[in-house]
C-alpha atoms as a PDB file:
ATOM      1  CA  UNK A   1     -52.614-149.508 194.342  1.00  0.00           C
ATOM      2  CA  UNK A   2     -48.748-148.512 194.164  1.00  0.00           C
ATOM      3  CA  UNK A   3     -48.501-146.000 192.067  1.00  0.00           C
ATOM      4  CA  UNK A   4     -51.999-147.164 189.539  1.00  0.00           C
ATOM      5  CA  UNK A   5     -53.113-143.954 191.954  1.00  0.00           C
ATOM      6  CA  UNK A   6     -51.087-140.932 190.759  1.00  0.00           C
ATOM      7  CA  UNK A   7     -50.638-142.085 187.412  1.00  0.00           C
ATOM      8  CA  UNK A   8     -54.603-140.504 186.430  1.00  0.00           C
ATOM      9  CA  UNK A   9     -53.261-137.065 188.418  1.00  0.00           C
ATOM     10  CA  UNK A  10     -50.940-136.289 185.850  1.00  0.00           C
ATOM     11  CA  UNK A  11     -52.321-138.365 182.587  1.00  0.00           C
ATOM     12  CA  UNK A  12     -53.912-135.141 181.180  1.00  0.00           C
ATOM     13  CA  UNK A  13     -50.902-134.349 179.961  1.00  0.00           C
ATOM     14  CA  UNK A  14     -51.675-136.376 177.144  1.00  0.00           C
ATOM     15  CA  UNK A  15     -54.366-133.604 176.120  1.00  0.00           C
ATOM     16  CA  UNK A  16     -52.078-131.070 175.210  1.00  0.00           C
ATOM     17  CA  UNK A  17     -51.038-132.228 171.773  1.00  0.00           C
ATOM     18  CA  UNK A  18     -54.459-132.511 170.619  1.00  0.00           C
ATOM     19  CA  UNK A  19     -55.724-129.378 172.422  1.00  0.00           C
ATOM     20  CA  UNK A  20     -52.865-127.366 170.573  1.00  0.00           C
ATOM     21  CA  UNK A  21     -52.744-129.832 166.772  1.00  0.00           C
ATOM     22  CA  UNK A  22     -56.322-131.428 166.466  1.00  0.00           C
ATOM     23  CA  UNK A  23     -57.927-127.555 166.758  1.00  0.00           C
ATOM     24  CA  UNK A  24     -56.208-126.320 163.433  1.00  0.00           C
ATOM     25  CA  UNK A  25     -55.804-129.272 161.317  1.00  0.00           C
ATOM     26  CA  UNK A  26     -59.032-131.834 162.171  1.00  0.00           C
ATOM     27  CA  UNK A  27     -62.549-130.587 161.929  1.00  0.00           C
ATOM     28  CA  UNK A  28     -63.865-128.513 164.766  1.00  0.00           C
ATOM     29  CA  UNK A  29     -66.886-130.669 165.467  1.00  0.00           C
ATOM     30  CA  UNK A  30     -64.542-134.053 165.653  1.00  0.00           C
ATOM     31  CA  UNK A  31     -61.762-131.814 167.723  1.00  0.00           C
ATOM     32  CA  UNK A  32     -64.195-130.491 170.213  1.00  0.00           C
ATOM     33  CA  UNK A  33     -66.446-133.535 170.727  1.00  0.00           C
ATOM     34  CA  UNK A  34     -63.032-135.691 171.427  1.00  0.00           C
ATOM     35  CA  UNK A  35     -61.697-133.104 173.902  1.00  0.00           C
ATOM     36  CA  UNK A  36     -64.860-132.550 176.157  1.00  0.00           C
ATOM     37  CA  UNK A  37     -64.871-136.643 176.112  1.00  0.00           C
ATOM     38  CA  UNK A  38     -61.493-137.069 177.022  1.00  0.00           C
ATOM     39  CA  UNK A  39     -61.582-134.067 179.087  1.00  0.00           C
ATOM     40  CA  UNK A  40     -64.372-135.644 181.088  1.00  0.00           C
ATOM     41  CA  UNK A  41     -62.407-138.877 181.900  1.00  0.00           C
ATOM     42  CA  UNK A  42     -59.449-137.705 182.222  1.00  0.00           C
ATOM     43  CA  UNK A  43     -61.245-135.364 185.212  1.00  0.00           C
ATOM     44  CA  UNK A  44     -62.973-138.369 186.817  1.00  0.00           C
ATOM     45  CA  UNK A  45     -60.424-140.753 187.302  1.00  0.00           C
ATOM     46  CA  UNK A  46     -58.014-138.068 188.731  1.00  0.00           C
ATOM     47  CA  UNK A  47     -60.585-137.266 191.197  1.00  0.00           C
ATOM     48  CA  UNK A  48     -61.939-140.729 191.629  1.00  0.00           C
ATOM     49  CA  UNK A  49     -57.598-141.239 192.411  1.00  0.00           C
ATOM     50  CA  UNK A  50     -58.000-137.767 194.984  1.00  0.00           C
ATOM     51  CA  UNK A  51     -60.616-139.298 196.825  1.00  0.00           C
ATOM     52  CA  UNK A  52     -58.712-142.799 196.824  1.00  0.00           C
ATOM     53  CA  UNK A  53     -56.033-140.656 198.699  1.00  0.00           C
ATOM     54  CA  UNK A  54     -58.258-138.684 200.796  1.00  0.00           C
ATOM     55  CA  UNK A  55     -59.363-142.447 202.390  1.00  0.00           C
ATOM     56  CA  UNK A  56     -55.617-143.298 203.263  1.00  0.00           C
ATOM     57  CA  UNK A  57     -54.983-139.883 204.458  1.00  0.00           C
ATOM     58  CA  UNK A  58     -58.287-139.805 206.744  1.00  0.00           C
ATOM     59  CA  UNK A  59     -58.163-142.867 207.958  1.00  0.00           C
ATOM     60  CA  UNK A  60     -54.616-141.223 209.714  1.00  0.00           C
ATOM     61  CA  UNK A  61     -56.432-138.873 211.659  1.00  0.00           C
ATOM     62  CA  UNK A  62     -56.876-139.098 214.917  1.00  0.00           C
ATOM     63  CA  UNK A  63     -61.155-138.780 215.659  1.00  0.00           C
ATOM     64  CA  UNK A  64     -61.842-140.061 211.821  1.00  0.00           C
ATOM     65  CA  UNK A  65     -65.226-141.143 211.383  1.00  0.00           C
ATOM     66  CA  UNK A  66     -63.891-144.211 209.601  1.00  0.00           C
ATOM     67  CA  UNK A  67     -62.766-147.888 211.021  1.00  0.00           C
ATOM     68  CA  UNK A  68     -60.186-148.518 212.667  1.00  0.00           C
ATOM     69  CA  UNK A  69     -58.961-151.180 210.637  1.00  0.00           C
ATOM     70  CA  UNK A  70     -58.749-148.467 207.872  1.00  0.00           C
ATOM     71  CA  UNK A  71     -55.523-147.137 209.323  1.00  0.00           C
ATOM     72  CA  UNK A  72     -53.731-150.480 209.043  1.00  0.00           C
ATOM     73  CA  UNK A  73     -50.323-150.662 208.096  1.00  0.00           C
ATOM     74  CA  UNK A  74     -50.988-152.735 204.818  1.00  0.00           C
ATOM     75  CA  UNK A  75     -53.317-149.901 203.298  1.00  0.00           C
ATOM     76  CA  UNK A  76     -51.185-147.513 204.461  1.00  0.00           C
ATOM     77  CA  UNK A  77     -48.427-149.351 202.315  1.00  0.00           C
ATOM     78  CA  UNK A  78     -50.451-149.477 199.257  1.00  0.00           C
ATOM     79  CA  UNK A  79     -50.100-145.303 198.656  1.00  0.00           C
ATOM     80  CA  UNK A  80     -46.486-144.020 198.528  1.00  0.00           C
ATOM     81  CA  UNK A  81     -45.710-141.501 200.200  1.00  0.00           C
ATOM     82  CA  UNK A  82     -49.013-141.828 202.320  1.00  0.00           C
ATOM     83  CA  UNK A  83     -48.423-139.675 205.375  1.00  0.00           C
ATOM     84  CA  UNK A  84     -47.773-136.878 202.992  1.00  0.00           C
ATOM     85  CA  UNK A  85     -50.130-137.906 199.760  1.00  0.00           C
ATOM     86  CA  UNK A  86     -52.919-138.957 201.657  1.00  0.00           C
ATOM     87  CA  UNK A  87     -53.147-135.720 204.304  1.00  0.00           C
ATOM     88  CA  UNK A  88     -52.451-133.428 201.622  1.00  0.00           C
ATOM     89  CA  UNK A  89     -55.540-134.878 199.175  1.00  0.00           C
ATOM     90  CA  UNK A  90     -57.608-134.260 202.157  1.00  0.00           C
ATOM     91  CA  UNK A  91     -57.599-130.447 201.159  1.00  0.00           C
ATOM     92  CA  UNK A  92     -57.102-130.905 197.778  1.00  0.00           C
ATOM     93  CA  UNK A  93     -60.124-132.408 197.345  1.00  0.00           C
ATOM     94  CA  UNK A  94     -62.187-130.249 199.473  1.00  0.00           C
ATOM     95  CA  UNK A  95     -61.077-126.915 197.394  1.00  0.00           C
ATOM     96  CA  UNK A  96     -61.504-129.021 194.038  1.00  0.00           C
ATOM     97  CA  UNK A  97     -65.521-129.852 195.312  1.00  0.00           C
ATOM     98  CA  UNK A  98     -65.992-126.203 196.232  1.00  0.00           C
ATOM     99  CA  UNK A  99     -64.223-124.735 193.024  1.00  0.00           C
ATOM    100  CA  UNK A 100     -66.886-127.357 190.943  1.00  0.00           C
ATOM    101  CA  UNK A 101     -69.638-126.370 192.624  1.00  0.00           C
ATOM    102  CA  UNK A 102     -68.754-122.560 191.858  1.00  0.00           C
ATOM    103  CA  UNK A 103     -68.280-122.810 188.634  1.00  0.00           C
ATOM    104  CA  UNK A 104     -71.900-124.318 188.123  1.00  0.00           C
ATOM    105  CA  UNK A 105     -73.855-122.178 190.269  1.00  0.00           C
ATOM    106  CA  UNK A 106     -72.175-119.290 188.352  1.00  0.00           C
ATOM    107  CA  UNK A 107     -73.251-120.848 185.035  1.00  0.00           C
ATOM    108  CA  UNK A 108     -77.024-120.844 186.211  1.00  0.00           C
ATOM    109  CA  UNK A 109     -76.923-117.950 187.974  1.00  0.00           C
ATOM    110  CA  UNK A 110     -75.945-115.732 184.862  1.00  0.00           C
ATOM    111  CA  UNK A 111     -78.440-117.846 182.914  1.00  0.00           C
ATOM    112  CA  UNK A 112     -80.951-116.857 185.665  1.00  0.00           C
ATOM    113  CA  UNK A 113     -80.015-113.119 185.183  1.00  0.00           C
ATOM    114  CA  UNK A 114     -80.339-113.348 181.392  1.00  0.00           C
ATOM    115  CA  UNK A 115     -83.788-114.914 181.963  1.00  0.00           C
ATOM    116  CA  UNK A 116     -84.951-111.964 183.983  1.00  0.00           C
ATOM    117  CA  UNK A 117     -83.548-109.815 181.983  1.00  0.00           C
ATOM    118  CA  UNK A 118     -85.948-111.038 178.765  1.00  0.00           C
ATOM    119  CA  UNK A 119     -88.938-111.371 181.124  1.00  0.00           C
ATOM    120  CA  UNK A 120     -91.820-109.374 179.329  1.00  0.00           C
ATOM    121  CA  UNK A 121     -90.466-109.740 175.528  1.00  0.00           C
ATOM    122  CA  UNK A 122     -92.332-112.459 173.330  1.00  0.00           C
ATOM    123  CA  UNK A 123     -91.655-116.201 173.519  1.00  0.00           C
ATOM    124  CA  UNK A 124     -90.357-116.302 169.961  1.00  0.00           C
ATOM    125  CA  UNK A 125     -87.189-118.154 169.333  1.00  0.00           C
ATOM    126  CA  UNK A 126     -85.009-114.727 169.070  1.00  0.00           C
ATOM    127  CA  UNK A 127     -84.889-111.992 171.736  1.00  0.00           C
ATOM    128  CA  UNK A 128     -84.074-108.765 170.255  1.00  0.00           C
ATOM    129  CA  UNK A 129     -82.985-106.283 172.757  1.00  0.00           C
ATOM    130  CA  UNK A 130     -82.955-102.292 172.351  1.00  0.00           C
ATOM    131  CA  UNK A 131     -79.689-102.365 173.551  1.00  0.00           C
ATOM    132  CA  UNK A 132     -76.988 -99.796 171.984  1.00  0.00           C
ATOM    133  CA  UNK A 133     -74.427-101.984 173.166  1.00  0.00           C
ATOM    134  CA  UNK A 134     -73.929-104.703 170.068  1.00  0.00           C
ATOM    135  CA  UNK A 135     -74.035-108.137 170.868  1.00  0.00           C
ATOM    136  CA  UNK A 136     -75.496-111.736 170.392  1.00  0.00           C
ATOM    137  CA  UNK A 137     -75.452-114.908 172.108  1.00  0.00           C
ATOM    138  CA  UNK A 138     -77.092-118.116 172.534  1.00  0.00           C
ATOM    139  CA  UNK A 139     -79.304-118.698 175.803  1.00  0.00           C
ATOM    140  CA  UNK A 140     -79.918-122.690 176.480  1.00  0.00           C
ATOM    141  CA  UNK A 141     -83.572-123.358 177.387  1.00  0.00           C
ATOM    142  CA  UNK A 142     -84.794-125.121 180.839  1.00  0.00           C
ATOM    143  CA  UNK A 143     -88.107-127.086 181.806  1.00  0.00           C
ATOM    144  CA  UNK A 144     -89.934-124.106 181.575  1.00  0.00           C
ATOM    145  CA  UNK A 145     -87.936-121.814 178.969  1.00  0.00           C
ATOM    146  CA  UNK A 146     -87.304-122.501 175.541  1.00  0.00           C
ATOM    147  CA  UNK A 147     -83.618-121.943 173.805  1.00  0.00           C
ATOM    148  CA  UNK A 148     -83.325-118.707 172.437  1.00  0.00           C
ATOM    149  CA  UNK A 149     -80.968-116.275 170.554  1.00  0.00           C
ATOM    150  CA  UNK A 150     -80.316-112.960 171.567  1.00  0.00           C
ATOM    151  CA  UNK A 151     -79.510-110.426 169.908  1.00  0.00           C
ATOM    152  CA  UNK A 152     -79.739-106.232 170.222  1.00  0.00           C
ATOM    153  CA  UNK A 153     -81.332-104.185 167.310  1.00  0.00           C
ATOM    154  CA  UNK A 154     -77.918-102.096 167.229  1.00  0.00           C
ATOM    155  CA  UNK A 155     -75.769-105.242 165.629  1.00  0.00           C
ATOM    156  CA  UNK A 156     -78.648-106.152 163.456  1.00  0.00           C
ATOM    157  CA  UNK A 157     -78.838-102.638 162.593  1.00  0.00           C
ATOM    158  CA  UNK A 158     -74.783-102.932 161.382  1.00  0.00           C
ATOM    159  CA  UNK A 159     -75.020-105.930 160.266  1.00  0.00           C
ATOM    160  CA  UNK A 160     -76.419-106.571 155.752  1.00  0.00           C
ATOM    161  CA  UNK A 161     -79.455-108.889 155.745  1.00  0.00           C
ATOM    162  CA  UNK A 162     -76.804-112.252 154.592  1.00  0.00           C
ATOM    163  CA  UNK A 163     -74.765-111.197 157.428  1.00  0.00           C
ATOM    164  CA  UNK A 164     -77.900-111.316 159.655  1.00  0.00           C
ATOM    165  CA  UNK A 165     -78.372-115.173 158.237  1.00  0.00           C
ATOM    166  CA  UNK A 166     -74.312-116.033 158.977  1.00  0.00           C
ATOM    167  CA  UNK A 167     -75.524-114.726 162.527  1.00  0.00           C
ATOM    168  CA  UNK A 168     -78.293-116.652 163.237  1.00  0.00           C
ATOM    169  CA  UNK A 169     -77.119-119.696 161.603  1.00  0.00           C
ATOM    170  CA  UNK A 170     -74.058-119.513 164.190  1.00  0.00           C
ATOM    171  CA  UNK A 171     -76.435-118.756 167.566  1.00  0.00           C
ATOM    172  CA  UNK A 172     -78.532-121.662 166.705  1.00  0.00           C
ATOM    173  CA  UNK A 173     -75.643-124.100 165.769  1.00  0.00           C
ATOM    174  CA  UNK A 174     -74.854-123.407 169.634  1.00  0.00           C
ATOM    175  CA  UNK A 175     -78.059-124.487 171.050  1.00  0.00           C
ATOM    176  CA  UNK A 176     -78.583-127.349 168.505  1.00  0.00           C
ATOM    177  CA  UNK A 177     -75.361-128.885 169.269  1.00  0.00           C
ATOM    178  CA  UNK A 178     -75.893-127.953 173.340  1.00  0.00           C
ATOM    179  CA  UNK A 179     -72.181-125.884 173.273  1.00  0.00           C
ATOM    180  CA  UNK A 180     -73.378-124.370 176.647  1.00  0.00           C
ATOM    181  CA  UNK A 181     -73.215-127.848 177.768  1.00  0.00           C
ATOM    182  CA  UNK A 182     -69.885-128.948 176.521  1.00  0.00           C
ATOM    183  CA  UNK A 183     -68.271-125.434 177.608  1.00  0.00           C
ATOM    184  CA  UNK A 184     -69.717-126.470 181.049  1.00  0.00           C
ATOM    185  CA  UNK A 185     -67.789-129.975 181.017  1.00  0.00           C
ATOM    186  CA  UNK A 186     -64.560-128.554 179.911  1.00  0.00           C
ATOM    187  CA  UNK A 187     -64.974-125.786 182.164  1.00  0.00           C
ATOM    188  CA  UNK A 188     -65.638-128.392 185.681  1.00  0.00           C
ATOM    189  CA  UNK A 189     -63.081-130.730 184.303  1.00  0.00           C
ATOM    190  CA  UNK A 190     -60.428-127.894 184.183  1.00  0.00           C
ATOM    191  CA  UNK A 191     -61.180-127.237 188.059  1.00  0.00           C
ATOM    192  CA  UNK A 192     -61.496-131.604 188.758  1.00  0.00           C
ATOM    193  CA  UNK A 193     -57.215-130.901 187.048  1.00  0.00           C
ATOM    194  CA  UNK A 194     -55.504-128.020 186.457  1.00  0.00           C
ATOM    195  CA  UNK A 195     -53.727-130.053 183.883  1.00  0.00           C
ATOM    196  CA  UNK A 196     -57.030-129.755 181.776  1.00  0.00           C
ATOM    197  CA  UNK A 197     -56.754-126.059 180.773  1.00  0.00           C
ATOM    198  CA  UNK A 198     -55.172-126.176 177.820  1.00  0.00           C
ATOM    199  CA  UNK A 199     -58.410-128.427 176.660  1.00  0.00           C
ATOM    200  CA  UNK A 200     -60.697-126.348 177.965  1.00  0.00           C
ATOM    201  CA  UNK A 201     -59.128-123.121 176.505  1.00  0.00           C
ATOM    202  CA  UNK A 202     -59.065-125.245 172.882  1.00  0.00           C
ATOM    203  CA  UNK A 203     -63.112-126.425 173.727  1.00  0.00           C
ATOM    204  CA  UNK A 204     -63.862-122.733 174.112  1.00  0.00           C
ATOM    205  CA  UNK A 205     -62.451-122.129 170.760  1.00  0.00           C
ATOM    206  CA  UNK A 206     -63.650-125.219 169.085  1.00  0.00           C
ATOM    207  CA  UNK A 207     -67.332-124.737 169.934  1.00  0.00           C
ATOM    208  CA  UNK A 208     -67.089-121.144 168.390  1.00  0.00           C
ATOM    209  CA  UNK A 209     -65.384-122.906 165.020  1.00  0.00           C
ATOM    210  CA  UNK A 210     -68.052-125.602 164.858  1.00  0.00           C
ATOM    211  CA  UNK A 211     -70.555-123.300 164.589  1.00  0.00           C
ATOM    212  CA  UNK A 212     -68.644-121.205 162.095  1.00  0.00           C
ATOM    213  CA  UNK A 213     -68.127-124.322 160.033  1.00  0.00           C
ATOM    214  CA  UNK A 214     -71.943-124.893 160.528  1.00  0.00           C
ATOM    215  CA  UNK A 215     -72.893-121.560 159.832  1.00  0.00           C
ATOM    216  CA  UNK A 216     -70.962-121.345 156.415  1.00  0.00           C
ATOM    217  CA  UNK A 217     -72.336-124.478 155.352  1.00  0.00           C
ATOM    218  CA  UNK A 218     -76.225-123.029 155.794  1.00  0.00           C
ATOM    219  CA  UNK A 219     -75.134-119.914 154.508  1.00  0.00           C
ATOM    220  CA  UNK A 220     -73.252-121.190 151.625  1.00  0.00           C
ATOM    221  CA  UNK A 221     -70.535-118.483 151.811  1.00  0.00           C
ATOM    222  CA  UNK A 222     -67.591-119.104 153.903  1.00  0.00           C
ATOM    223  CA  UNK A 223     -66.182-115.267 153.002  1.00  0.00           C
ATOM    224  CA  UNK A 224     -69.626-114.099 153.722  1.00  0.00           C
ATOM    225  CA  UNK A 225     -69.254-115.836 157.420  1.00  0.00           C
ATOM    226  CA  UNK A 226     -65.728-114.399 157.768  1.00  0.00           C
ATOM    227  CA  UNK A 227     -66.979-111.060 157.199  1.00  0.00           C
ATOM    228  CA  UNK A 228     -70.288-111.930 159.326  1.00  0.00           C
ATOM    229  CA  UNK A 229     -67.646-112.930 162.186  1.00  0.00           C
ATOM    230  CA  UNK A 230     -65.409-110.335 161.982  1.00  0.00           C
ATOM    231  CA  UNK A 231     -67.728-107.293 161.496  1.00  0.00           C
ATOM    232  CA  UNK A 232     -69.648-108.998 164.655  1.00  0.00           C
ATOM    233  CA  UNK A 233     -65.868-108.584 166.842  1.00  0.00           C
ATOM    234  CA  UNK A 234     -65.433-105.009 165.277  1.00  0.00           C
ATOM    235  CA  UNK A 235     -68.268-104.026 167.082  1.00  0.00           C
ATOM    236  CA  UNK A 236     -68.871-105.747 170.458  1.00  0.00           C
ATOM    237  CA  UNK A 237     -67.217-104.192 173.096  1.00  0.00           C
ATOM    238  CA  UNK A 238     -68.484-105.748 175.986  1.00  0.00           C
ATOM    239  CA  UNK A 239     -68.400-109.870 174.780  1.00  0.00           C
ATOM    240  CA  UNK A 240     -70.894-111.887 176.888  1.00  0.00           C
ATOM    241  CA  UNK A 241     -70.072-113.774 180.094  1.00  0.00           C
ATOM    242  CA  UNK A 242     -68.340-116.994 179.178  1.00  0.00           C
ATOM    243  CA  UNK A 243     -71.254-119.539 179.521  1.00  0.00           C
ATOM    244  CA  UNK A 244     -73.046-118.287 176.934  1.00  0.00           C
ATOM    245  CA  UNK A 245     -71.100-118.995 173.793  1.00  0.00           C
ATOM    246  CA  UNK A 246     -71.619-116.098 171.085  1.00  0.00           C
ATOM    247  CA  UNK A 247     -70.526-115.356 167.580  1.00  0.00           C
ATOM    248  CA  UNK A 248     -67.441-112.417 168.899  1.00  0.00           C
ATOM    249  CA  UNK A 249     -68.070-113.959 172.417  1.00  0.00           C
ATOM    250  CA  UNK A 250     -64.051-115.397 172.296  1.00  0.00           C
ATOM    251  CA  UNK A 251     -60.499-114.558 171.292  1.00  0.00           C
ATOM    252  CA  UNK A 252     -58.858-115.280 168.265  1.00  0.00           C
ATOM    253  CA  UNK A 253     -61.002-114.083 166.073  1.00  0.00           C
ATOM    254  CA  UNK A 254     -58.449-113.416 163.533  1.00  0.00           C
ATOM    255  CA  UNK A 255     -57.666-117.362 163.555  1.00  0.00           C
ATOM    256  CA  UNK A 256     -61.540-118.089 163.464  1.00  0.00           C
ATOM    257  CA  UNK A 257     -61.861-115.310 160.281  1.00  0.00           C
ATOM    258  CA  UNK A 258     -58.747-117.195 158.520  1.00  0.00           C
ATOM    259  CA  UNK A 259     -59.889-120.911 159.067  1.00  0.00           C
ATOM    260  CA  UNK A 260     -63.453-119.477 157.716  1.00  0.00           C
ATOM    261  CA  UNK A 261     -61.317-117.842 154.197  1.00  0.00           C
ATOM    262  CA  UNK A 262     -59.944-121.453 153.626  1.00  0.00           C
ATOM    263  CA  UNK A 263     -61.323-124.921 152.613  1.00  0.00           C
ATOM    264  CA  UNK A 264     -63.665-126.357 154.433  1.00  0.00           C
ATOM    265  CA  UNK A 265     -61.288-128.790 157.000  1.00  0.00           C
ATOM    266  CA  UNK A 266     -61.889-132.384 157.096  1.00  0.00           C
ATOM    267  CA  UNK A 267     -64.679-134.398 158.826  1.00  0.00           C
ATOM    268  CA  UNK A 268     -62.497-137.454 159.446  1.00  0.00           C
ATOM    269  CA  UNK A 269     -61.249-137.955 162.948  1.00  0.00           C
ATOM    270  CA  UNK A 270     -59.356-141.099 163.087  1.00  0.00           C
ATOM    271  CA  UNK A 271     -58.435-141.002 159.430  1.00  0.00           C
ATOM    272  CA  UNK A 272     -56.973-137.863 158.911  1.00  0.00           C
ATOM    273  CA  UNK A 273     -55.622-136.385 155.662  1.00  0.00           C
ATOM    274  CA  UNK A 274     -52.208-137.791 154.788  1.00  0.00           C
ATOM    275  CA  UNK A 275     -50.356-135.134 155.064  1.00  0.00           C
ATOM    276  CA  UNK A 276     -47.891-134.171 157.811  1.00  0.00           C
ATOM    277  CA  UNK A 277     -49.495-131.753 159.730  1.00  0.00           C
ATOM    278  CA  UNK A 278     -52.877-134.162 159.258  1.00  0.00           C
ATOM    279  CA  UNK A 279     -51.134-137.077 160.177  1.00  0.00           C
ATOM    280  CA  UNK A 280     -49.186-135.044 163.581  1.00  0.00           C
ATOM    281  CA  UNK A 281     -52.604-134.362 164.398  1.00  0.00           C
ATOM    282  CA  UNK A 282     -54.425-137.649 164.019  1.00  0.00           C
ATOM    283  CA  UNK A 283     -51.284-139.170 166.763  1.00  0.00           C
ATOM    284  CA  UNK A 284     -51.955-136.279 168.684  1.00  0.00           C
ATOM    285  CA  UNK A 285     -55.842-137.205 168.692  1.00  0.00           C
ATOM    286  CA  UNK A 286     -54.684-140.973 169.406  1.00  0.00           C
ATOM    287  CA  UNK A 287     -52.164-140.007 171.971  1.00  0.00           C
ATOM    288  CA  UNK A 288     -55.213-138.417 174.077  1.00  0.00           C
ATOM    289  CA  UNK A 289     -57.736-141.346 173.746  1.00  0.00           C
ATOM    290  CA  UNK A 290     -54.657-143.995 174.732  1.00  0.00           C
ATOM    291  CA  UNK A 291     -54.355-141.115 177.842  1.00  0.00           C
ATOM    292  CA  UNK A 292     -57.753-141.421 178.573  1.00  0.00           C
ATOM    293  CA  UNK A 293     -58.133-145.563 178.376  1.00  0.00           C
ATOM    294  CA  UNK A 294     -54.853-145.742 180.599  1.00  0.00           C
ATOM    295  CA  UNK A 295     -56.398-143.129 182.961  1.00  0.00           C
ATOM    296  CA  UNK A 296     -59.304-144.986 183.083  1.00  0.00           C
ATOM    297  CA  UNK A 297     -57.295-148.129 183.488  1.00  0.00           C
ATOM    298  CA  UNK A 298     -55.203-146.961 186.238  1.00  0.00           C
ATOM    299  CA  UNK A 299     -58.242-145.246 188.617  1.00  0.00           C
ATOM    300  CA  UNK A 300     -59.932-149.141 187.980  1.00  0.00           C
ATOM    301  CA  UNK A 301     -56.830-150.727 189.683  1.00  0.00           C
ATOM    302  CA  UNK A 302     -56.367-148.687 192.135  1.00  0.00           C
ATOM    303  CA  UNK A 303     -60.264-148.475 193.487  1.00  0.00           C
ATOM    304  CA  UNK A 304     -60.564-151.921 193.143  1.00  0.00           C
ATOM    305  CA  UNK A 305     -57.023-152.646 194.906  1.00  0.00           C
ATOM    306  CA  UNK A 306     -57.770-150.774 197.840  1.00  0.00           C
ATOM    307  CA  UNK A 307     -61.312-152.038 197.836  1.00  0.00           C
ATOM    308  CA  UNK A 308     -59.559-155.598 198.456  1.00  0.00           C
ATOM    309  CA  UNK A 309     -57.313-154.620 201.183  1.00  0.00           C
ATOM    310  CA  UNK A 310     -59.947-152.738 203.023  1.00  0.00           C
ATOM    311  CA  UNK A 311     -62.291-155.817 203.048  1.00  0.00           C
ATOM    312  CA  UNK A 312     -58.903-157.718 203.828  1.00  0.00           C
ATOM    313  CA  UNK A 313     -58.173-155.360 206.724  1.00  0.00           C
ATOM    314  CA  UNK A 314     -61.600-154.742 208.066  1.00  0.00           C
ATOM    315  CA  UNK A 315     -62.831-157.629 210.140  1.00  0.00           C
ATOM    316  CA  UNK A 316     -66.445-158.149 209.466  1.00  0.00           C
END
């Protein structure tokens, strides 16, 4: 394995330049959609590489469950650094599980809560709520739940009737492009690396400008949106909990309000406009899916090299 193994620990570095370029000069659906994909394998091969140690660094213990033979010298030689790498992955590893599993049963459970919560209103595709607290989100649907979009009568109340349709249009660009989902991948791949942050900060944001973008196009008014937008972060106070992705549900609105008050960005991805800051952020989009194919690479070699000496090591 040499080092094949920590080369996928530290690979999402290679996300930063496109979590930081790709967001403000490449469209949001492109942007977003690359990140949570990259995101995703940059997260598995670093832990498929932390469990890779956690086998070296096991098979040290004294009591370990696994063979003997595990423990040789010649898979000890193919980590460096084993007797620290491999007992310190053991931990590692275990925290990373436990943070993962977390983070998902705190995505259902609020889910959960927001179910109850609309138990006893109609099954119609929006859930207004006499709330006086303003506010509007999307809520993803289960086997026995449809999607929905919720919303309070005070923000429709403050909101004009095209403003209403900028709202709405955003909501369901959420649920028809399964955001909840994605903000859910970048969220557990951000735990799998703490490397991945940056990308899952920029996914947050590029969900909420996808559906901007998406709700401008239905609309037909991208100053109408702005307004829509910003009005909607005027008056929510209390934003709703992160899984559920809503239109003042994240920060920098000002940034969303002034990307909305401009042209319409690109749809290209891998042909980006030819102009500088286009063409920084079409490397920056390469430089992350040449991270992700090495990552991917590198976890490969090393499972399958340590897969080799263990058979070589084991006697059968």
């Amino acid at each position: 394995m040499g080092f094949f193994v920590l080369l996928p620990l530290v690979l999402p570095l290679t996300s930063w330049p496109v979590a930081r370029l790709a967001e403000r000069r490449l469209h949001p659906r492109a942007t977003t959609r690359l990140l949570v994909a990259a995101g995703a394998v940059l997260a598995a091969c670093s832990t498929l590489c932390l469990g890779l140690l956690v086998v070296v660094g096991t098979a040290q213990l004294p009591g370990n469950p696994l063979p003997d033979a595990w423990s040789h010298p010649e898979v000890r030689a193919a980590v460096p650094y084993d007797e620290i790498l491999g007992k310190a992955a053991i931990p590692a590893l275990l925290a990373l599980l436990t943070a993962g599993g977390a983070t998902v049963a705190r995505h259902l459970r609020v889910r959960r809560r927001v179910r109850r919560a609309l138990d006893g209103l109609p099954p119609s595709p929006v859930a207004v709520l006499p709330d006086s607290v303003p506010y509007a989100f999307a809520l993803p649907g289960n086997r026995r739940t449809r999607a929905r979009v919720v919303v309070t009568r005070s923000l429709l109340d403050a909101l004009e009737p095209a403003e209403r349709r900028a709202l709405f249009a955003h909501e369901r660009a959420h649920l028809a492009a399964r955001h909840p989902l994605l903000l859910l991948l970048a969220e557990l791949a951000a735990v799998a690396n703490p490397f991945l942050r940056p990308l899952c900060t920029a996914v947050a944001f590029g969900v909420e400008r996808w559906a901007d973008e998406e709700a401008a196009r239905i609309v037909g008014n991208r100053r109408l949106t702005a307004r829509a937008v910003g009005k909607a972060a005027l008056l929510a106070r209390d934003g709703p909990p992160r899984a559920l992705p809503a239109l003042a549900g994240t920060g920098q609105i000002p940034r969303r309000v002034q990307a909305l008050l401009a042209p319409a960005p690109t749809a290209r991805l891998w042909l980006p406009q030819t102009t500088a800051p286009g063409l920084v952020a079409g490397l920056a989009a390469w430089l992350a899916a040449v991270g992700a194919a090495v990552s991917a690479l590198s976890s490969a070699n090393a499972a399958v090299a340590l897969v080799v000496i263990l058979h070589a090591a084991t006697p059968l």
